[in-house]
C-alpha atoms as a PDB file:
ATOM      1  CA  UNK A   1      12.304 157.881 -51.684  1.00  0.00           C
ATOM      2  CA  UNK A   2      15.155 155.906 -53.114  1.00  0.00           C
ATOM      3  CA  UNK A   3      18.296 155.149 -53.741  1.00  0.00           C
ATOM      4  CA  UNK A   4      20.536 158.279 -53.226  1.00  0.00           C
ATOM      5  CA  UNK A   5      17.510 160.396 -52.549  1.00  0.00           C
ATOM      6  CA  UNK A   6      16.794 158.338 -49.531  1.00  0.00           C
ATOM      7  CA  UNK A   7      20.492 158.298 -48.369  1.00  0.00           C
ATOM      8  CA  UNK A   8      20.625 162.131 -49.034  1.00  0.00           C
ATOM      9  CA  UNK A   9      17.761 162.570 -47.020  1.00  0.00           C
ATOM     10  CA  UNK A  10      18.691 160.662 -44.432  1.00  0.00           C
ATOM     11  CA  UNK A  11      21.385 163.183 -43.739  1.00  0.00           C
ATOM     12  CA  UNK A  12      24.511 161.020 -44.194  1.00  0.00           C
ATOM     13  CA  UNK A  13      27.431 163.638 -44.468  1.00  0.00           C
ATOM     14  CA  UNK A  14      30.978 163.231 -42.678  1.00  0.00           C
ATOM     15  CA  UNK A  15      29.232 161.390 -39.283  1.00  0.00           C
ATOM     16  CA  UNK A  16      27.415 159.022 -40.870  1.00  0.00           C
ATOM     17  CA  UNK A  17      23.782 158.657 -38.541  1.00  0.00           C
ATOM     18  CA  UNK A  18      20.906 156.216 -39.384  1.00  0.00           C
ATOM     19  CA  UNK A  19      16.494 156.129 -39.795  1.00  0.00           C
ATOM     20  CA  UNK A  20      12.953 157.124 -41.301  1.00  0.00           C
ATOM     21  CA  UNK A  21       9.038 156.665 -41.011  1.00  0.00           C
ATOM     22  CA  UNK A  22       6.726 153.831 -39.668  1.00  0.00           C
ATOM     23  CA  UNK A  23       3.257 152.479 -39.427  1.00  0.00           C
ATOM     24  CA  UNK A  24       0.523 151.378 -37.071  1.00  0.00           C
ATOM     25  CA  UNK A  25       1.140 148.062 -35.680  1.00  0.00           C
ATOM     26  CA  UNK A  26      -1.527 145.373 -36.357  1.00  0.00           C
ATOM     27  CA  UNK A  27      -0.814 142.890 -34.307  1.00  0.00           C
ATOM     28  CA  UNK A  28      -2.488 143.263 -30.925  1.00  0.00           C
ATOM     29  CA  UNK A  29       0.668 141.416 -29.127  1.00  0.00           C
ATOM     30  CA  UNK A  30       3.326 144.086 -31.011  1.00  0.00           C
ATOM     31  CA  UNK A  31       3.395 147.370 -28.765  1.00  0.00           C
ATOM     32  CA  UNK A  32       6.295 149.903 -28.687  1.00  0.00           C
ATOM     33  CA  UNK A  33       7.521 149.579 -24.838  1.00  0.00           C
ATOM     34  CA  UNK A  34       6.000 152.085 -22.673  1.00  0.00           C
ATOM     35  CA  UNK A  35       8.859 155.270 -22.027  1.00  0.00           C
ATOM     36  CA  UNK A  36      10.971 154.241 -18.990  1.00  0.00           C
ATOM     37  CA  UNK A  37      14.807 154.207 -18.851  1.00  0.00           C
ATOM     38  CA  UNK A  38      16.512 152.383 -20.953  1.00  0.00           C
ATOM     39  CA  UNK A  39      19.953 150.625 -20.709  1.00  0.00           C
ATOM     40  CA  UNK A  40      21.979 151.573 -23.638  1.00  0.00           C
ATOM     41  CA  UNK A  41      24.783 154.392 -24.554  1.00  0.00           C
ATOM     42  CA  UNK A  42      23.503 155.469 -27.785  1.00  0.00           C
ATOM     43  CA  UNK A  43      22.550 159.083 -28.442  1.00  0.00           C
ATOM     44  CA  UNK A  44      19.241 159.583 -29.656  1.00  0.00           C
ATOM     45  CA  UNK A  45      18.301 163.197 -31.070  1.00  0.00           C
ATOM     46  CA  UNK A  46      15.535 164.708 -32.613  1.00  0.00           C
ATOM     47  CA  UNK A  47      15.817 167.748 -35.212  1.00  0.00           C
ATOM     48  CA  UNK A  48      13.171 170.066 -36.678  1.00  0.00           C
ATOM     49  CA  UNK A  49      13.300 170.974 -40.579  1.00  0.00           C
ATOM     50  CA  UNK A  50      11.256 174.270 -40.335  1.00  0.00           C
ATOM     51  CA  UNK A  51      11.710 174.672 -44.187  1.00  0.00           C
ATOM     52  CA  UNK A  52      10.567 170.860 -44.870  1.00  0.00           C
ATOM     53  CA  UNK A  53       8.228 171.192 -41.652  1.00  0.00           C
ATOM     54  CA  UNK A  54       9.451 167.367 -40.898  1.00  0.00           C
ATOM     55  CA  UNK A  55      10.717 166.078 -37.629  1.00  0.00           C
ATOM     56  CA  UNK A  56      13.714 163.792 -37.855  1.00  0.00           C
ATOM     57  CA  UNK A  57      14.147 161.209 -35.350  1.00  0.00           C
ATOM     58  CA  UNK A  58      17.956 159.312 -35.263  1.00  0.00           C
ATOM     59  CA  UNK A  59      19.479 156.490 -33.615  1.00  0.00           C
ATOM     60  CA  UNK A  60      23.596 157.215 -33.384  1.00  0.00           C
ATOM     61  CA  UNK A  61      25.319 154.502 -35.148  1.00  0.00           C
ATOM     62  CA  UNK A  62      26.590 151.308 -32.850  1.00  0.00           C
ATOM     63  CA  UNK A  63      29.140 148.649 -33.487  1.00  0.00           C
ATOM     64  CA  UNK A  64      27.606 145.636 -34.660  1.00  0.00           C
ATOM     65  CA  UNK A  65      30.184 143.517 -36.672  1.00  0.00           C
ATOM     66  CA  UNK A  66      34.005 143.781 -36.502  1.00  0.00           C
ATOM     67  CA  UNK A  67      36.326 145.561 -34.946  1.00  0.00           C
ATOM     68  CA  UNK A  68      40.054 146.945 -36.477  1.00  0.00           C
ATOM     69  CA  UNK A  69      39.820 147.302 -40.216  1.00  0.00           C
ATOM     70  CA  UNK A  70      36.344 145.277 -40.716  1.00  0.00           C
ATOM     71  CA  UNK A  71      33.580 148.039 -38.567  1.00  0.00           C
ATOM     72  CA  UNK A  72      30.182 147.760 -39.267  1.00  0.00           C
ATOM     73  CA  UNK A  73      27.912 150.387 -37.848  1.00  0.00           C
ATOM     74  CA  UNK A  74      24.007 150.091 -37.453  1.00  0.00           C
ATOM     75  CA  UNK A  75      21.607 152.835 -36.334  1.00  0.00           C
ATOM     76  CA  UNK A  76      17.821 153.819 -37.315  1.00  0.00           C
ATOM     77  CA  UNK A  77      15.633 156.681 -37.383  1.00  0.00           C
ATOM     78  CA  UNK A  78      12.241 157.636 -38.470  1.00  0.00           C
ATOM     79  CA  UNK A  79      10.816 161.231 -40.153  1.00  0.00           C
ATOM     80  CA  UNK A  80       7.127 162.765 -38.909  1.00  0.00           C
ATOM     81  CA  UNK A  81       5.129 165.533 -40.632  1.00  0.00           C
ATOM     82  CA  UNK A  82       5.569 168.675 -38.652  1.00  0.00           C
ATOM     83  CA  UNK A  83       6.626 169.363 -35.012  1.00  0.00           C
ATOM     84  CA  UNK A  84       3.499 167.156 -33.541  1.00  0.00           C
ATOM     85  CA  UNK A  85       4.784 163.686 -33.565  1.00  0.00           C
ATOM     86  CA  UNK A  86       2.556 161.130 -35.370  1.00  0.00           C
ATOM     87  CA  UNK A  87       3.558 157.430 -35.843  1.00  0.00           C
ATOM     88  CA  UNK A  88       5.580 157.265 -38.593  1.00  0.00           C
ATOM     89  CA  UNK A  89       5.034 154.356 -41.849  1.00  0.00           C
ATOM     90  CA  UNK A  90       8.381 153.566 -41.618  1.00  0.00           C
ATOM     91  CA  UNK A  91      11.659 153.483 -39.937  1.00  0.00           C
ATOM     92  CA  UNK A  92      14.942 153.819 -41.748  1.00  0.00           C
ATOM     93  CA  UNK A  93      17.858 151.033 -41.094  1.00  0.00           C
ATOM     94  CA  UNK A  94      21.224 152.758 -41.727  1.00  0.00           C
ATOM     95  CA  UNK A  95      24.125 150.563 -41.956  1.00  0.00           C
ATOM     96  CA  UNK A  96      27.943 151.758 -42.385  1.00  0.00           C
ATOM     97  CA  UNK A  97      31.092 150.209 -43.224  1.00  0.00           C
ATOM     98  CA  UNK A  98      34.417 151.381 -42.582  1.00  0.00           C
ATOM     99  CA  UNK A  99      36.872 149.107 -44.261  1.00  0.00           C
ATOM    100  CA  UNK A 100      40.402 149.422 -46.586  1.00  0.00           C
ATOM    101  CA  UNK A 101      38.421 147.698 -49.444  1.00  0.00           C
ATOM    102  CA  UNK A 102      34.824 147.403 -50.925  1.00  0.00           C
ATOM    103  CA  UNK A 103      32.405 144.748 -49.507  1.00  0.00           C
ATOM    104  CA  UNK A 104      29.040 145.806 -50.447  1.00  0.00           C
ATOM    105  CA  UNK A 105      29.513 146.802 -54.312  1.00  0.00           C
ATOM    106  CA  UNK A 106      26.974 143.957 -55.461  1.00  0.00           C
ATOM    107  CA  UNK A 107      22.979 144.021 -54.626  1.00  0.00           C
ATOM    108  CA  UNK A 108      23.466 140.194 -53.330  1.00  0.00           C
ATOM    109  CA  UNK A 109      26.188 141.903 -50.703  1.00  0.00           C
ATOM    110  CA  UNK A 110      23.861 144.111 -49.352  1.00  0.00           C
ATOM    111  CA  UNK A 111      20.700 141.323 -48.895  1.00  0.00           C
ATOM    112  CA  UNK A 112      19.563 142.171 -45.177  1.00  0.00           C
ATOM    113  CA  UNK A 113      17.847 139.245 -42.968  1.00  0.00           C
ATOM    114  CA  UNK A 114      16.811 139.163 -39.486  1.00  0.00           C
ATOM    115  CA  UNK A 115      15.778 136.275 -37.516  1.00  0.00           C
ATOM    116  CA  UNK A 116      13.551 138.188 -35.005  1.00  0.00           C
ATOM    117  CA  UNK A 117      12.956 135.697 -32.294  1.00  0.00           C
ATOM    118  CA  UNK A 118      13.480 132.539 -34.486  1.00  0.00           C
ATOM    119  CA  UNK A 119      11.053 134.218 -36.970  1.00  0.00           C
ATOM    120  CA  UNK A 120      12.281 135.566 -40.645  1.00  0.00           C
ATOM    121  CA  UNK A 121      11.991 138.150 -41.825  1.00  0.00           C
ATOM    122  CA  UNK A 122      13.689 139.065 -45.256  1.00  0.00           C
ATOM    123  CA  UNK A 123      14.220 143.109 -45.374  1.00  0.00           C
ATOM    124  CA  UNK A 124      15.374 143.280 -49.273  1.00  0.00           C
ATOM    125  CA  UNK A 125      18.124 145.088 -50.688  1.00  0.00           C
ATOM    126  CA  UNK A 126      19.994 148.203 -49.396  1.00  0.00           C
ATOM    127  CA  UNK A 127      20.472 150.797 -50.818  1.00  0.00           C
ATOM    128  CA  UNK A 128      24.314 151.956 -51.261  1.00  0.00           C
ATOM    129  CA  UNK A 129      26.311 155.084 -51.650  1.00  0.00           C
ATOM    130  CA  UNK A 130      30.282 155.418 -50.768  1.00  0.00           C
ATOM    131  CA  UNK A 131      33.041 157.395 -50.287  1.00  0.00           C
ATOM    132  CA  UNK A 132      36.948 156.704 -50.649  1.00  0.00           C
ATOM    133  CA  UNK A 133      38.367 158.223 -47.938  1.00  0.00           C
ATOM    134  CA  UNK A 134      42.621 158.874 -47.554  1.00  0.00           C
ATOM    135  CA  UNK A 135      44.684 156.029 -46.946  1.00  0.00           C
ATOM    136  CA  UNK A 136      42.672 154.104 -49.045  1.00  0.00           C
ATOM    137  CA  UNK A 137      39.958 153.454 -46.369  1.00  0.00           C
ATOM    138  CA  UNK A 138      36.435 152.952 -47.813  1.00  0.00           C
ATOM    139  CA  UNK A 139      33.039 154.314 -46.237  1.00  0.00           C
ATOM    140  CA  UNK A 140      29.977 152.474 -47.659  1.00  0.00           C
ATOM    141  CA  UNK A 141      26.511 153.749 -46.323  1.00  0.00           C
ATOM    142  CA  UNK A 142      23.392 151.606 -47.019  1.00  0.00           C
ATOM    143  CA  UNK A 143      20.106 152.373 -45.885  1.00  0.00           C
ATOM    144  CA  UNK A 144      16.896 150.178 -46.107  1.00  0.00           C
ATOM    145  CA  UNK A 145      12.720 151.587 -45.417  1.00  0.00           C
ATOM    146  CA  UNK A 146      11.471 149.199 -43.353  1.00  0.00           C
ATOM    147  CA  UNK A 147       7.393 149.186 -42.118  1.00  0.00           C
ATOM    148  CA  UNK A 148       7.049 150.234 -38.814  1.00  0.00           C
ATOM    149  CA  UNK A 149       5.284 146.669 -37.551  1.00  0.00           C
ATOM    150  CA  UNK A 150       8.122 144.603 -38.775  1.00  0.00           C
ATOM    151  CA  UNK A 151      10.851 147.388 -37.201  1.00  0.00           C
ATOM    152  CA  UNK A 152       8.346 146.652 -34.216  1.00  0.00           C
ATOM    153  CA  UNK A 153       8.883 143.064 -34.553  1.00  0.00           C
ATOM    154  CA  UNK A 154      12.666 143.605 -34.428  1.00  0.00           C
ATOM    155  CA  UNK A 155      12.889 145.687 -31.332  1.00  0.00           C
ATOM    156  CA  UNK A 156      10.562 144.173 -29.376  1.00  0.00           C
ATOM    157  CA  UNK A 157      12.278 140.824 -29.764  1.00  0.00           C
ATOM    158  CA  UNK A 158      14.460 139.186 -27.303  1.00  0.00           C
ATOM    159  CA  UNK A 159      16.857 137.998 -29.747  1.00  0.00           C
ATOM    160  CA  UNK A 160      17.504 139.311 -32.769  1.00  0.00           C
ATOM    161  CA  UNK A 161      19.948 137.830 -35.512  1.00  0.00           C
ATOM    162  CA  UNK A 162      20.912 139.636 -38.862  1.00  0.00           C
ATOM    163  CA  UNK A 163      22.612 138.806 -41.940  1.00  0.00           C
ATOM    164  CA  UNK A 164      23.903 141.157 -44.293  1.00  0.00           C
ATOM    165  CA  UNK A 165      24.969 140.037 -47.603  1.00  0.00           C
ATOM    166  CA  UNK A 166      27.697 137.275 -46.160  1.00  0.00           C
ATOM    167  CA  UNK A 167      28.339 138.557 -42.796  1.00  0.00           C
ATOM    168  CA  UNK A 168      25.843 137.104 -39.717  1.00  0.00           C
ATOM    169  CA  UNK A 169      25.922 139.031 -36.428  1.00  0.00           C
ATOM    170  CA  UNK A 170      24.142 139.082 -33.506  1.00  0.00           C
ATOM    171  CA  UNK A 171      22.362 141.987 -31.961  1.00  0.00           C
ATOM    172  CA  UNK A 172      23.771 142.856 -28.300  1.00  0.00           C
ATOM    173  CA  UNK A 173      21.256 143.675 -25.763  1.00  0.00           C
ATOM    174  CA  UNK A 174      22.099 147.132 -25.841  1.00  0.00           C
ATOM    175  CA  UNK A 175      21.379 147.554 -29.375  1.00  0.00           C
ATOM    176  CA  UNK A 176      17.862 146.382 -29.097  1.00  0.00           C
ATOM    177  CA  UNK A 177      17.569 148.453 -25.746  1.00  0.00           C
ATOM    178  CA  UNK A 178      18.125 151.307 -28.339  1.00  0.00           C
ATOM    179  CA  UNK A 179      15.840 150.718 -30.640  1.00  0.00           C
ATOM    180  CA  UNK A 180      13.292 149.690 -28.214  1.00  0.00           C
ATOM    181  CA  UNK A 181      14.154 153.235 -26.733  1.00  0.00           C
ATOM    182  CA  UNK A 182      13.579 154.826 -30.320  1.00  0.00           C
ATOM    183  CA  UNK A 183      10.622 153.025 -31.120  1.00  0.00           C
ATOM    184  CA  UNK A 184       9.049 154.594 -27.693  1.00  0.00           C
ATOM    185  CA  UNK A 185       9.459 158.189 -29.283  1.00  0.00           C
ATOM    186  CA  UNK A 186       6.360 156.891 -31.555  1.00  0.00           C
ATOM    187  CA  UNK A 187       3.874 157.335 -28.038  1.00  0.00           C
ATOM    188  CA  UNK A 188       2.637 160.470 -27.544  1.00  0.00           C
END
């Protein structure tokens, strides 16, 4: 899937979630952490398509950059054939930005980096729909496939930088306790 077809199917209506599928890890050292408890506030739900016959697996959106008049949300998900889970190929970065202007128009805007434990690893382009909103407020949502090993990679790390376009953040310990927590729906 691409482009709008991948944002469509990611669900992205008025609420604005985030995900999609992964694959086995290679790497002997990369393991999804084992199901405990995990110390983060994020909603994670998991919805059956019985017409599709696909599971869909989503991380709520989280703060990651700004705050009033600058928000930029990140959440993830992943899809599985069926109601049996199966490890997915991919998982699905979903990024969205709340702003009164447009930041994101350009495909150099939405370049997405992260510096998983000092290591790089260049994600590509998003892709971008958006929405004008009253008062002149603008909703961009970008979403970006990424394999499951390097999503691994990301959530297994203990420190995780990102850089989207021009704007560098920081994941919070909470936000990888998430997506360590949705990577752990992948273990049957």
């Amino acid at each position: 899937m691409r482009g709008r077809a991948l944002i469509h199917a990611v669900g992205i209506a008025v609420s604005f979630s985030l995900f999609l599928p992964c694959a086995v890890a290679q790497d002997a050292k990369l393991q999804p952490s084992v199901k405990r408890e995990f110390k983060h506030k994020a909603k994670i739900e998991s919805n059956y398509d019985r017409f599709e016959d696909e599971t869909h697996v989503r991380l709520e959106s989280k703060r990651v950059l700004g705050g009033f008049m600058e928000d930029v949300k990140m959440g993830a998900s992943f899809f599985y054939k069926g109601q049996k889970l199966s490890t997915p190929e991919y998982f699905i970065f979903l990024f969205v930005s709340d702003t009164k202007g447009w930041r994101f128009l350009s495909e150099t805007q939405r370049e997405l980096i992260a510096l998983a434990d000092g290591e790089r690893l260049p994600l590509g382009t998003l892709d971008r729909d958006s929405k004008v909103r009253s008062g002149g407020w603008v909703s961009e949502i970008m979403v970006k496939e990424v394999p499951y090993e390097t999503f691994l990679k990301i959530a297994t790390a203990k420190e995780v930088e990102m850089k989207l376009g021009k704007y560098e953040f920081k994941l919070k310990e909470e936000h990888l306790e998430a997506l360590r927590d949705l990577v752990s729906r992948t273990i049957q």
